[in-house]
N, C-alpha and C. Protein backbone atom coordinates (compact mmCIF):
# COMPACT_ATOMS: atom_id res chain seq x y z
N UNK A 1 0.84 -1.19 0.00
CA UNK A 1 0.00 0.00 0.00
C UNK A 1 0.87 1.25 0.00
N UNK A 2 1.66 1.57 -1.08
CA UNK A 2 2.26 2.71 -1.37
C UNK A 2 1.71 3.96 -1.81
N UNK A 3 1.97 5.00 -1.64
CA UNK A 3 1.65 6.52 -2.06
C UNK A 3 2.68 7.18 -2.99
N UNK A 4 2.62 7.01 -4.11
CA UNK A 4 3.74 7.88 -4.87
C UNK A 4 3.20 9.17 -5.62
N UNK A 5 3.19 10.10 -4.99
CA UNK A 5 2.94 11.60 -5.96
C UNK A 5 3.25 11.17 -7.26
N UNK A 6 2.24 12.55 -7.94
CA UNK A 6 2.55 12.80 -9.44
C UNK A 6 4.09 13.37 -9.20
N UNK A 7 5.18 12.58 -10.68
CA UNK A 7 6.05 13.41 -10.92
C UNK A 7 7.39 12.49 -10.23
N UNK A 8 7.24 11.75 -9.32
CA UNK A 8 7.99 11.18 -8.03
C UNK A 8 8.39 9.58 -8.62
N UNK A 9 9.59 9.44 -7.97
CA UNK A 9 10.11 7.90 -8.64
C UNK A 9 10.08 7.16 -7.50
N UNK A 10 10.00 5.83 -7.09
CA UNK A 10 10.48 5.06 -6.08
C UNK A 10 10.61 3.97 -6.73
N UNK A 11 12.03 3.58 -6.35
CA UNK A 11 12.67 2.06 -6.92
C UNK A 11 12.60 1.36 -5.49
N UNK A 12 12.29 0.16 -6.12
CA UNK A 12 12.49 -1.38 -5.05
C UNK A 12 13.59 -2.03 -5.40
N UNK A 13 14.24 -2.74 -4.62
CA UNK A 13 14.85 -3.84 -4.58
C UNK A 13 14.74 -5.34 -4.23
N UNK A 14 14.98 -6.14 -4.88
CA UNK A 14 14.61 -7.54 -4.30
C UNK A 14 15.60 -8.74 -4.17
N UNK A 15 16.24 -8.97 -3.27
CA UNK A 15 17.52 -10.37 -3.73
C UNK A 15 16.67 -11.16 -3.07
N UNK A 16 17.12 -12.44 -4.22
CA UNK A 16 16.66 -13.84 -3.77
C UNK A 16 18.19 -14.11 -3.80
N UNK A 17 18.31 -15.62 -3.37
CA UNK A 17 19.43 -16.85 -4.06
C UNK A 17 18.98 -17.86 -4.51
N UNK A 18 19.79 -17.74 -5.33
CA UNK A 18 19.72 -19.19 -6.37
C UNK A 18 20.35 -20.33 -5.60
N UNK A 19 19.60 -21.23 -5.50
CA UNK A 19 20.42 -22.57 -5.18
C UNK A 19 21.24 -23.51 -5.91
N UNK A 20 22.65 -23.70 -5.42
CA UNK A 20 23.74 -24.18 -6.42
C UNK A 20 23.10 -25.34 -6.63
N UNK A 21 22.41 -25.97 -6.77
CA UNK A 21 22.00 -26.99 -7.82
C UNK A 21 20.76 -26.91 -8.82
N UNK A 22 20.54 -26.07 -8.95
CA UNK A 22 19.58 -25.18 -10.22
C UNK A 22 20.33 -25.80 -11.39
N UNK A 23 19.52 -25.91 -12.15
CA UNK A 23 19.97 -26.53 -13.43
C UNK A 23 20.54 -25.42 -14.45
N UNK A 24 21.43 -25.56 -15.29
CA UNK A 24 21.25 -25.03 -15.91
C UNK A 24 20.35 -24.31 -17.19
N UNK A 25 20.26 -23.24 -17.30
CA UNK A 25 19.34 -22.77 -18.01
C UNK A 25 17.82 -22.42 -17.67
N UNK A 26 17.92 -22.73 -16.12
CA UNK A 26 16.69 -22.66 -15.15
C UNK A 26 16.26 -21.37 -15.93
N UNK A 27 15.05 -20.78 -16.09
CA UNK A 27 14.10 -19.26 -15.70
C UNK A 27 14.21 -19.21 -14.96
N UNK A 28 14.55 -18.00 -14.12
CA UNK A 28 13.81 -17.07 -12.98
C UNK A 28 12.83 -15.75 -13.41
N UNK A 29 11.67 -15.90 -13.65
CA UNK A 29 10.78 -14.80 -14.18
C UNK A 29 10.46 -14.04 -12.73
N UNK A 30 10.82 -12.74 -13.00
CA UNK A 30 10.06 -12.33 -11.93
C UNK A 30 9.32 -10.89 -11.96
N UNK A 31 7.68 -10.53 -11.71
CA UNK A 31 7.33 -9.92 -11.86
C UNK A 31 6.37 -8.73 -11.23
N UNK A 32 6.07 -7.71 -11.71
CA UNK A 32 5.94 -6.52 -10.60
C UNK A 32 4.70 -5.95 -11.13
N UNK A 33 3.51 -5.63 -10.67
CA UNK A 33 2.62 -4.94 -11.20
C UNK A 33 2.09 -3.76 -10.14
N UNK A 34 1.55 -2.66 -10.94
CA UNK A 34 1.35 -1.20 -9.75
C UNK A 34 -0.47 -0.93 -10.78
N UNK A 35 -1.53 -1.17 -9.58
CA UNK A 35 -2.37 -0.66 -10.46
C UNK A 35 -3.09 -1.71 -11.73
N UNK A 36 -3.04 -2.80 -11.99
CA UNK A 36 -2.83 -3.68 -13.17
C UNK A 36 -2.00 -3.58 -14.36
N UNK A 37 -0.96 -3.05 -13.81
CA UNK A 37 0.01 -2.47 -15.17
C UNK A 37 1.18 -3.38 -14.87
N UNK A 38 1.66 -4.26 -15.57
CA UNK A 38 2.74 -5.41 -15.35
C UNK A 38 3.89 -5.05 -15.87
N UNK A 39 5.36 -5.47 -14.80
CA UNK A 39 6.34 -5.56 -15.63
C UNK A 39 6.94 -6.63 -15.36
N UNK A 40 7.98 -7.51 -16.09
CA UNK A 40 8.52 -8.56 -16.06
C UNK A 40 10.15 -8.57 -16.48
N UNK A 41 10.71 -9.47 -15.53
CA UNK A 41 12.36 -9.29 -15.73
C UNK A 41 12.52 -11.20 -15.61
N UNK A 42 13.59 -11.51 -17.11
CA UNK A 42 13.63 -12.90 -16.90
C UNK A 42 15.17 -13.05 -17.06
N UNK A 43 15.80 -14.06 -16.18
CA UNK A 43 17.25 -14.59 -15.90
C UNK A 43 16.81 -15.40 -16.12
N UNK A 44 18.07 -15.62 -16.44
CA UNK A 44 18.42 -17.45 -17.03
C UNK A 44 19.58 -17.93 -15.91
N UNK A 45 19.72 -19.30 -15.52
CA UNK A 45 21.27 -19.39 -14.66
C UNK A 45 22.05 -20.21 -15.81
N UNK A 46 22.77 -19.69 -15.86
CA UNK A 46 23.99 -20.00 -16.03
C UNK A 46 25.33 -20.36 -16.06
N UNK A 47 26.04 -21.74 -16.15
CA UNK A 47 27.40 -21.87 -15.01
C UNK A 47 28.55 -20.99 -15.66
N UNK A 48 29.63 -21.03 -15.38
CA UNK A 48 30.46 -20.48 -16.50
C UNK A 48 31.69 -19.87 -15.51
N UNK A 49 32.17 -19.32 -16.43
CA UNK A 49 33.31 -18.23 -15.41
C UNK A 49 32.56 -16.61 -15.48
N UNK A 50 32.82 -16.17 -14.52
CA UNK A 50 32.22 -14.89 -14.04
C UNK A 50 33.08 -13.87 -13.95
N UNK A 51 32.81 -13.09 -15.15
CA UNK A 51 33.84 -11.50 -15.24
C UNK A 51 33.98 -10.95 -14.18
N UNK A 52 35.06 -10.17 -13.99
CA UNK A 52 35.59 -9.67 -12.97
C UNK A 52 35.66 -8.42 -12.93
N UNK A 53 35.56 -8.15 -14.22
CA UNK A 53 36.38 -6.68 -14.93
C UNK A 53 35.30 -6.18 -15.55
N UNK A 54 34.08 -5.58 -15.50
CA UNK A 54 33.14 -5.56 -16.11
C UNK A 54 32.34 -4.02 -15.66
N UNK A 55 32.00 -2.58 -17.20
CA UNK A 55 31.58 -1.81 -16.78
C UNK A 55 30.72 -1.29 -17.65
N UNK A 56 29.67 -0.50 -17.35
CA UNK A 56 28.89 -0.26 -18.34
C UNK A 56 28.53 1.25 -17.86
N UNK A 57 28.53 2.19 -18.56
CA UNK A 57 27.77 3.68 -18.66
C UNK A 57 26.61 4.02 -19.49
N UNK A 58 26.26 4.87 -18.77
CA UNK A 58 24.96 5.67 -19.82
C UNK A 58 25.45 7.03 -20.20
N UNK A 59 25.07 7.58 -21.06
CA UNK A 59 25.14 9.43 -21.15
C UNK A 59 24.37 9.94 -22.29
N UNK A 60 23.61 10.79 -22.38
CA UNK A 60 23.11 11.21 -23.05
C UNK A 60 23.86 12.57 -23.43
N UNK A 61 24.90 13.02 -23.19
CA UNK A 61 25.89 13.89 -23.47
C UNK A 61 25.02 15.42 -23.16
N UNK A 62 24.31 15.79 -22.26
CA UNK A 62 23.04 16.94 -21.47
C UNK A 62 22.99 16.86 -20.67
N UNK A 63 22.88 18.01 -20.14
CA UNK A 63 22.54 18.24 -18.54
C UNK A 63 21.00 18.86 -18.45
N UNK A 64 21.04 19.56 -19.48
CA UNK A 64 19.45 20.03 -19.65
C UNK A 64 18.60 19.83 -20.94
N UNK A 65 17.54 19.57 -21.21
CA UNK A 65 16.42 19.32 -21.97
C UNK A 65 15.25 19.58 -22.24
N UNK A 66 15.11 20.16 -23.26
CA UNK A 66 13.25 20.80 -23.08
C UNK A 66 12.02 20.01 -23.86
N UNK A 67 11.07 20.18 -23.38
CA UNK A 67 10.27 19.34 -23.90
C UNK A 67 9.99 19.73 -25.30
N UNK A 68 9.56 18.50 -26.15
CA UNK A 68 9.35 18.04 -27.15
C UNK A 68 10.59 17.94 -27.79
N UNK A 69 11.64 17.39 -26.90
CA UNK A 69 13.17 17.87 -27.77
C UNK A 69 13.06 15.69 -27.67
N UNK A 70 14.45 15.67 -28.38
CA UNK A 70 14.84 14.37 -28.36
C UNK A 70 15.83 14.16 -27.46
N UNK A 71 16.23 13.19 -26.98
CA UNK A 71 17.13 12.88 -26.50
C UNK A 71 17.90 11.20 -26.64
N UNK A 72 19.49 11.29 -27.33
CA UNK A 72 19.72 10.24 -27.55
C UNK A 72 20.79 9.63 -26.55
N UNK A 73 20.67 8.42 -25.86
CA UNK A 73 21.40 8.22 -24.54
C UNK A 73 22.84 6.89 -25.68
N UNK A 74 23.56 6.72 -25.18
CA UNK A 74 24.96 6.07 -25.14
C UNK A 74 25.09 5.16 -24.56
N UNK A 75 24.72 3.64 -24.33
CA UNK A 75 25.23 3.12 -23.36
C UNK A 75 26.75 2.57 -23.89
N UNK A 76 27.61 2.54 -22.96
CA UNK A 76 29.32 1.99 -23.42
C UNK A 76 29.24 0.98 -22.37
N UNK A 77 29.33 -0.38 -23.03
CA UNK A 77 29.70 -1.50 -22.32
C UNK A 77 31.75 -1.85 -22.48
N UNK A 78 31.95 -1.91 -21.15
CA UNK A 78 33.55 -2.39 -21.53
C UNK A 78 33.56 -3.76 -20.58
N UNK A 79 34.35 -4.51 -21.56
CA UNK A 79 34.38 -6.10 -20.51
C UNK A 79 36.43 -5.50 -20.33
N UNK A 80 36.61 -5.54 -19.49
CA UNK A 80 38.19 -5.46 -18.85
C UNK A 80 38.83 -7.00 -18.85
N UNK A 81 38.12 -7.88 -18.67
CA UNK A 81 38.44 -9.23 -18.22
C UNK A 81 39.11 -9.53 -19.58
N UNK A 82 39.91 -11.21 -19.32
CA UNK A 82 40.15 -11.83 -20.39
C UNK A 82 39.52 -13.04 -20.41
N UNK A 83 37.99 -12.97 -19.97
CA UNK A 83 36.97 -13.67 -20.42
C UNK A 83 36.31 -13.05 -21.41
N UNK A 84 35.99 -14.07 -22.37
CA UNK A 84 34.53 -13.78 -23.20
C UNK A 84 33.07 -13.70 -22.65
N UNK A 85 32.31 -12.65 -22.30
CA UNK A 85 31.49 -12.02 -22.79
C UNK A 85 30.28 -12.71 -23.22
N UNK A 86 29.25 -13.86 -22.75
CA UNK A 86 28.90 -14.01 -24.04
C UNK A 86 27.03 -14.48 -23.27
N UNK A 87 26.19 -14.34 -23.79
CA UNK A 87 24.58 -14.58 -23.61
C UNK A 87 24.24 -13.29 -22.25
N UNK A 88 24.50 -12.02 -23.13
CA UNK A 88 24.64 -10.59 -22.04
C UNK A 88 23.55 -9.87 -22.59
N UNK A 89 22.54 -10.07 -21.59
CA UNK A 89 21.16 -9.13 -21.79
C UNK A 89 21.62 -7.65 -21.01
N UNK A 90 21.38 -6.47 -22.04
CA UNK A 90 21.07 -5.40 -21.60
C UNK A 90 20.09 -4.79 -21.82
N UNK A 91 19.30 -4.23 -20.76
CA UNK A 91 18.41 -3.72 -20.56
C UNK A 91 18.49 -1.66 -20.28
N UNK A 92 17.39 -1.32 -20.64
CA UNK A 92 17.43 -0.21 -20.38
C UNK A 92 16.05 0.68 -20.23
N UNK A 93 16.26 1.26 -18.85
CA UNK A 93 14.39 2.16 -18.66
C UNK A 93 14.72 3.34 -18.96
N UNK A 94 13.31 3.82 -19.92
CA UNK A 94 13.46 5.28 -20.25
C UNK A 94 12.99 5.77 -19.30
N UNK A 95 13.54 7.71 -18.88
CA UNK A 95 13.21 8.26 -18.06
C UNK A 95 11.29 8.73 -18.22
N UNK A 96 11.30 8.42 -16.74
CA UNK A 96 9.38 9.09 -16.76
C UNK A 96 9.30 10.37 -17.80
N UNK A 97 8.10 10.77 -18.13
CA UNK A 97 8.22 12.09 -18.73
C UNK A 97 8.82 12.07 -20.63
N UNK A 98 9.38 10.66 -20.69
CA UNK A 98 9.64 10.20 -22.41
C UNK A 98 8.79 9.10 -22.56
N UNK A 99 9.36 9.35 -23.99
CA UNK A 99 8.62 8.26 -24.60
C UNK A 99 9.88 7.46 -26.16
N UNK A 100 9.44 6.42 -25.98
CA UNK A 100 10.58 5.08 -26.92
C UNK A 100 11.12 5.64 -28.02
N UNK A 101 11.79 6.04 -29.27
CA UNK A 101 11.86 6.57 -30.30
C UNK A 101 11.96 5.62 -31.25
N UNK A 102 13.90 5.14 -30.72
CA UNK A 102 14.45 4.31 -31.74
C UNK A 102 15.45 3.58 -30.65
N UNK A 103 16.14 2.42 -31.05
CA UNK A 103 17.29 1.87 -30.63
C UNK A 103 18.19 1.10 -31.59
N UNK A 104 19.38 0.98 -31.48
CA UNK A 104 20.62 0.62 -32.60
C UNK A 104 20.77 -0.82 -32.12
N UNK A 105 21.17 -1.58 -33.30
CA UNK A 105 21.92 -2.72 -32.45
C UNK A 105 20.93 -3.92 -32.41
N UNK A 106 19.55 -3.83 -32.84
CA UNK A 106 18.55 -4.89 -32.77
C UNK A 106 17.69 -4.50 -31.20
N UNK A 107 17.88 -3.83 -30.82
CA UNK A 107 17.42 -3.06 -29.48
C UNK A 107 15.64 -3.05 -29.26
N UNK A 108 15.23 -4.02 -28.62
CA UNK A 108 13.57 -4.31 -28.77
C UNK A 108 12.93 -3.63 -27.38
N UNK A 109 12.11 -2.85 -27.97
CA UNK A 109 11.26 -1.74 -26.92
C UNK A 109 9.72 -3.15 -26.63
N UNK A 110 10.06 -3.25 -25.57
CA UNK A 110 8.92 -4.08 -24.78
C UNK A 110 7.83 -3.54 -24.14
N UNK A 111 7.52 -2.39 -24.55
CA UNK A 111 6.62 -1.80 -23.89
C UNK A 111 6.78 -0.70 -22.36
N UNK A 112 7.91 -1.24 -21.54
CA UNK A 112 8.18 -0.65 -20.27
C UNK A 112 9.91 -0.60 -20.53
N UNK A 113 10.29 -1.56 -21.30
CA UNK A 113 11.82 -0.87 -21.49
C UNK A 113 12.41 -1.48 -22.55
N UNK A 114 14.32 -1.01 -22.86
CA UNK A 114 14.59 -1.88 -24.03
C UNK A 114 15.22 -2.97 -23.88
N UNK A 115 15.45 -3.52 -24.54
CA UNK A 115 16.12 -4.93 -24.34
C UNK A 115 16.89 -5.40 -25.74
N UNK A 116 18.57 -5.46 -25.26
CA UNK A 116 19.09 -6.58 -26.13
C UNK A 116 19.52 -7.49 -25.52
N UNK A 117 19.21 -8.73 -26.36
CA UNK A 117 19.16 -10.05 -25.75
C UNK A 117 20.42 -10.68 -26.34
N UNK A 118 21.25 -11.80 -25.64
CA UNK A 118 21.99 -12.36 -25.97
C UNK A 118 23.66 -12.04 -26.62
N UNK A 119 23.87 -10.67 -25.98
CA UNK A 119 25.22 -9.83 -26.51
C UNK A 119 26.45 -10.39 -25.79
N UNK A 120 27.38 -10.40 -27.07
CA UNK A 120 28.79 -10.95 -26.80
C UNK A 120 29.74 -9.56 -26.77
N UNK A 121 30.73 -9.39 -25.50
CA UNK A 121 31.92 -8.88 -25.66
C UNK A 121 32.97 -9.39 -26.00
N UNK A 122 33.91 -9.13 -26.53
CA UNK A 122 35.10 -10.00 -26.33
C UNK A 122 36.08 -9.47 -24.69
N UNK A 123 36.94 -10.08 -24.98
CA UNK A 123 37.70 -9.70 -23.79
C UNK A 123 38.35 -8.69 -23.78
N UNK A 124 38.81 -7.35 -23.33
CA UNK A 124 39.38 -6.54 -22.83
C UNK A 124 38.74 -5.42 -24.75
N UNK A 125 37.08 -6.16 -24.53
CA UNK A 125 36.50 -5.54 -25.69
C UNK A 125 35.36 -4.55 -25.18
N UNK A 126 34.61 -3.83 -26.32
CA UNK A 126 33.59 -2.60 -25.92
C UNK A 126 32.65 -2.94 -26.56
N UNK A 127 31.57 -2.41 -26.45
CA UNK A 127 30.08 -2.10 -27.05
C UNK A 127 29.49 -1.11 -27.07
N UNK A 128 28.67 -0.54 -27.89
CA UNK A 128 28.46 0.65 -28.13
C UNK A 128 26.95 0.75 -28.72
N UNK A 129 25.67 1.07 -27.63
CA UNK A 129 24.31 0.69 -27.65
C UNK A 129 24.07 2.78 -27.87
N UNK A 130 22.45 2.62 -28.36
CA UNK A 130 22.16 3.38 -28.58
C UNK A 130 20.65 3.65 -28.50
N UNK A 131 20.19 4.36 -27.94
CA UNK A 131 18.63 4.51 -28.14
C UNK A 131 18.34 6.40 -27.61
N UNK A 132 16.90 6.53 -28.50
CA UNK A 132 16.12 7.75 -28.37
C UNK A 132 15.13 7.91 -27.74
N UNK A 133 14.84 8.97 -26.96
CA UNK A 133 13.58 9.19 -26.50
C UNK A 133 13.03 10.70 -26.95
N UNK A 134 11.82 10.94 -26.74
CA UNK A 134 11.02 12.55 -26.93
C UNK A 134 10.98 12.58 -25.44
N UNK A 135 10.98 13.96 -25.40
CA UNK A 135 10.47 14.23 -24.08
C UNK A 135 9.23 14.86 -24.31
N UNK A 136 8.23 14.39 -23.30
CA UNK A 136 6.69 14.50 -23.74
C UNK A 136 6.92 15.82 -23.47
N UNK A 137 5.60 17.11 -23.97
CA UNK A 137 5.00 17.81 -23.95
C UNK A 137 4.68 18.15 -22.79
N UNK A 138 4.13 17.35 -21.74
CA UNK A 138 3.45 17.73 -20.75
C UNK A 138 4.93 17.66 -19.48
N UNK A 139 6.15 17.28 -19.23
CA UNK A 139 7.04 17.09 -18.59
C UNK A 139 7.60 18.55 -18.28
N UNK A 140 7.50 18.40 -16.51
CA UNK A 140 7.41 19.77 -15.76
C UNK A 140 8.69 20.52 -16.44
N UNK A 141 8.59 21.42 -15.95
CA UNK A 141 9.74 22.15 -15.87
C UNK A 141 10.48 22.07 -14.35
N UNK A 142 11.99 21.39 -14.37
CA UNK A 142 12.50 21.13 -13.37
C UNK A 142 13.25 19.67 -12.70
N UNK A 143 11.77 18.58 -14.21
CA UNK A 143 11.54 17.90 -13.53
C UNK A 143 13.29 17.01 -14.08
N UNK A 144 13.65 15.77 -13.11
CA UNK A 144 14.96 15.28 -13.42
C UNK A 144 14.22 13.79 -14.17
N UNK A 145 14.48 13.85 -15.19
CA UNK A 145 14.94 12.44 -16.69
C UNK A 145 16.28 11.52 -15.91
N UNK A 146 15.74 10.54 -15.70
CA UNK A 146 16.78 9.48 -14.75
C UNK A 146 16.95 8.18 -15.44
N UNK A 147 17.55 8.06 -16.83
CA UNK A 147 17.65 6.73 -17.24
C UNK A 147 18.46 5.77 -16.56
N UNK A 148 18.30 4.71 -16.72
CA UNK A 148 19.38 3.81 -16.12
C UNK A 148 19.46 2.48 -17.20
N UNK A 149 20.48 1.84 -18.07
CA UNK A 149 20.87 0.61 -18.36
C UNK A 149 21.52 -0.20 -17.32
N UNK A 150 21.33 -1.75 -17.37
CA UNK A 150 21.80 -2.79 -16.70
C UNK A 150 22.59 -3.78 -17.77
N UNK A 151 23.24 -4.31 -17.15
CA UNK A 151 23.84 -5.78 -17.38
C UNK A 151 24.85 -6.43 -16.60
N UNK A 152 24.69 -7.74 -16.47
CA UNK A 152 25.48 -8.70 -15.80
C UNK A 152 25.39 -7.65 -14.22
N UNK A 153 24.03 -7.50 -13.64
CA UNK A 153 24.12 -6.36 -12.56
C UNK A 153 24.92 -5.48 -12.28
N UNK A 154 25.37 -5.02 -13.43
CA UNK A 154 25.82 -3.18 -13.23
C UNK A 154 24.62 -2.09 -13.81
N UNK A 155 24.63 -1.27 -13.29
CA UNK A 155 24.27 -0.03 -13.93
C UNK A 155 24.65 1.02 -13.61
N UNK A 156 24.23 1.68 -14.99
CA UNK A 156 24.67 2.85 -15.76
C UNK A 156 23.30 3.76 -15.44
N UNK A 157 23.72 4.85 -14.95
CA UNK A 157 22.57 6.21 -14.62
C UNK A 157 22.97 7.55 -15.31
N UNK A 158 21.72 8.06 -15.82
CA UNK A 158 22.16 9.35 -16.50
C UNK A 158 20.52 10.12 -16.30
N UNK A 159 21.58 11.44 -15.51
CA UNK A 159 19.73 12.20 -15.24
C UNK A 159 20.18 13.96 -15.88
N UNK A 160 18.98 14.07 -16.60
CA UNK A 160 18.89 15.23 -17.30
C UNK A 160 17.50 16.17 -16.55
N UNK A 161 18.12 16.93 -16.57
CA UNK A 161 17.11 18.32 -16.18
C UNK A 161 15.87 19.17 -17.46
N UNK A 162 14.46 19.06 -16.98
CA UNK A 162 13.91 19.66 -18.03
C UNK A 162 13.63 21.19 -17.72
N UNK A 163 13.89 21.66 -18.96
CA UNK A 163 14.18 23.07 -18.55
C UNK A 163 13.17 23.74 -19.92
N UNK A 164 13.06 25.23 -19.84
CA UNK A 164 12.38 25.72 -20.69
C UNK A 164 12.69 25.75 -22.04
N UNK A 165 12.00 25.87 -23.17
CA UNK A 165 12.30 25.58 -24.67
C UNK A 165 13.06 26.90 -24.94
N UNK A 166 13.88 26.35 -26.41
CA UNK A 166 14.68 27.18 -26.72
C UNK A 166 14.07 29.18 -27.02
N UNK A 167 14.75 30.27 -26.29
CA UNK A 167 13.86 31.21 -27.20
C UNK A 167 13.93 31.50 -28.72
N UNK A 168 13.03 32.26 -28.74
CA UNK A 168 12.64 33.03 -30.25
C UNK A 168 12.77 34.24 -30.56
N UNK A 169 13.62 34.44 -31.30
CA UNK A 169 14.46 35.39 -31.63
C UNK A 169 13.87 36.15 -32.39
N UNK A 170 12.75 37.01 -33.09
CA UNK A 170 12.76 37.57 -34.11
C UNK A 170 11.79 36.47 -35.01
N UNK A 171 12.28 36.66 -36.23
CA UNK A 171 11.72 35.63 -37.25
C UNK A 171 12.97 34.54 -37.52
N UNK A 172 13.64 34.52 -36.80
CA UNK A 172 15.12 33.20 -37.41
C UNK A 172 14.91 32.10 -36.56
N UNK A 173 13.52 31.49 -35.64
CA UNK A 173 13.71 30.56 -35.20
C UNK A 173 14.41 30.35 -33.77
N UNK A 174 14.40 28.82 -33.29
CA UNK A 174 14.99 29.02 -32.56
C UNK A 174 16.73 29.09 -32.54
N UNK A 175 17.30 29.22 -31.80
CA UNK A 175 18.95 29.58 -31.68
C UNK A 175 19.46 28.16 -31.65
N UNK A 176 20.30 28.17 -31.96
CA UNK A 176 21.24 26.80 -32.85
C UNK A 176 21.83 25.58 -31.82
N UNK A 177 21.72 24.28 -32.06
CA UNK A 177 22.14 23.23 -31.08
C UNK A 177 23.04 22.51 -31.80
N UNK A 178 24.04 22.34 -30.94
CA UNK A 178 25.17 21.78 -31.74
C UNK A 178 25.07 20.47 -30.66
N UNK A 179 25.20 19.38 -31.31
CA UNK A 179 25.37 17.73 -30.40
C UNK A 179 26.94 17.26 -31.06
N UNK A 180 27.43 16.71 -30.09
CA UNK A 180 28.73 16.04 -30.71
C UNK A 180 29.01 14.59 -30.08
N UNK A 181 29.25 13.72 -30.83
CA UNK A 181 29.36 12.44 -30.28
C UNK A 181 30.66 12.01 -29.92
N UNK A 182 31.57 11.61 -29.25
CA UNK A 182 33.04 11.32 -29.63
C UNK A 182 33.28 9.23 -29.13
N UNK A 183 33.83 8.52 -29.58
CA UNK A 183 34.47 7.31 -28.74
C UNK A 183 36.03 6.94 -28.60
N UNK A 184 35.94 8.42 -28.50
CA UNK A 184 37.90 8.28 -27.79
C UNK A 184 37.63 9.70 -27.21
């Protein structure tokens, strides 16, 4: 019996353990509904060797954002290890206040978030994910855009500020946005 204001985030947490004799390839589905609105997160177990060296970021390269603008986030996966990398679901929730656009990479929008399934790093290798959101129309002014990607339980957080639309100058529109991408 929770109370969450308009506008307001609250994350849960949940650890179980797996018991070392789970089979391989067991499911663990596990799922969350607020209201009749469902979401679902599925693991697989798996034996294997377990990276050590393992990091992942988000950035949408902004600190601020106005509505009806786009916004395209970065995730950079780096495996450090000299293990392979390999059946690596990443996931990723768009911030409240957007909405899905596009994603690179085979990147499947499930309705509540994205998902690539089954990604290989190599060892002391990178990845380089990509997805868009709008920021709705109706998203306060003030309010903070808090994405987060996962994998192999890390995550990557990136929060943007919505702020007022660009002004209007005269008759030339609005004033000019320069985006720059770099991977070095």
């Amino acid at each position: 019996d929770q109370v969450v204001p308009a506008g307001e985030v609250r994350a849960f947490e949940v650890m179980v353990v797996v018991e070392r004799d789970a089979a391989d390839f067991t499911n663990i589905v596990f799922k969350a509904s607020v209201d009749g609105r469902a979401a679902g997160d599925l693991t697989v177990v798996q034996r294997g060797e377990v990276l050590k060296a393992f990091e992942i970021s988000l950035s949408d390269g902004q600190d601020e954002a106005s509505p009806a603008s786009e916004l395209t986030y970065e995730i950079h996966i780096r495996n450090n290890d000299d293990v392979l990398a390999t059946g690596m679901d990443v996931n990723a929730a768009l911030p409240m206040y957007t909405e899905f656009v596009d994603a690179s990479n085979g990147g499947e929008w499930t309705g509540n978030n994205i998902r690539w399934p089954n990604l290989t790093v190599s060892p002391h290798g990178e990845r380089i994910l990509l997805f868009t959101a709008h920021v709705r129309t109706d998203a306060p002014l003030g309010a903070e855009l808090r994405a987060t990607a996962e994998a192999f339980g890390q995550v990557g957080v990136d929060i943007t500020t919505v702020v007022a639309g660009l002004q209007r100058t005269g008759n030339r529109g609005p004033e000019a946005l320069l985006r720059k991408f770099a991977d070095r």
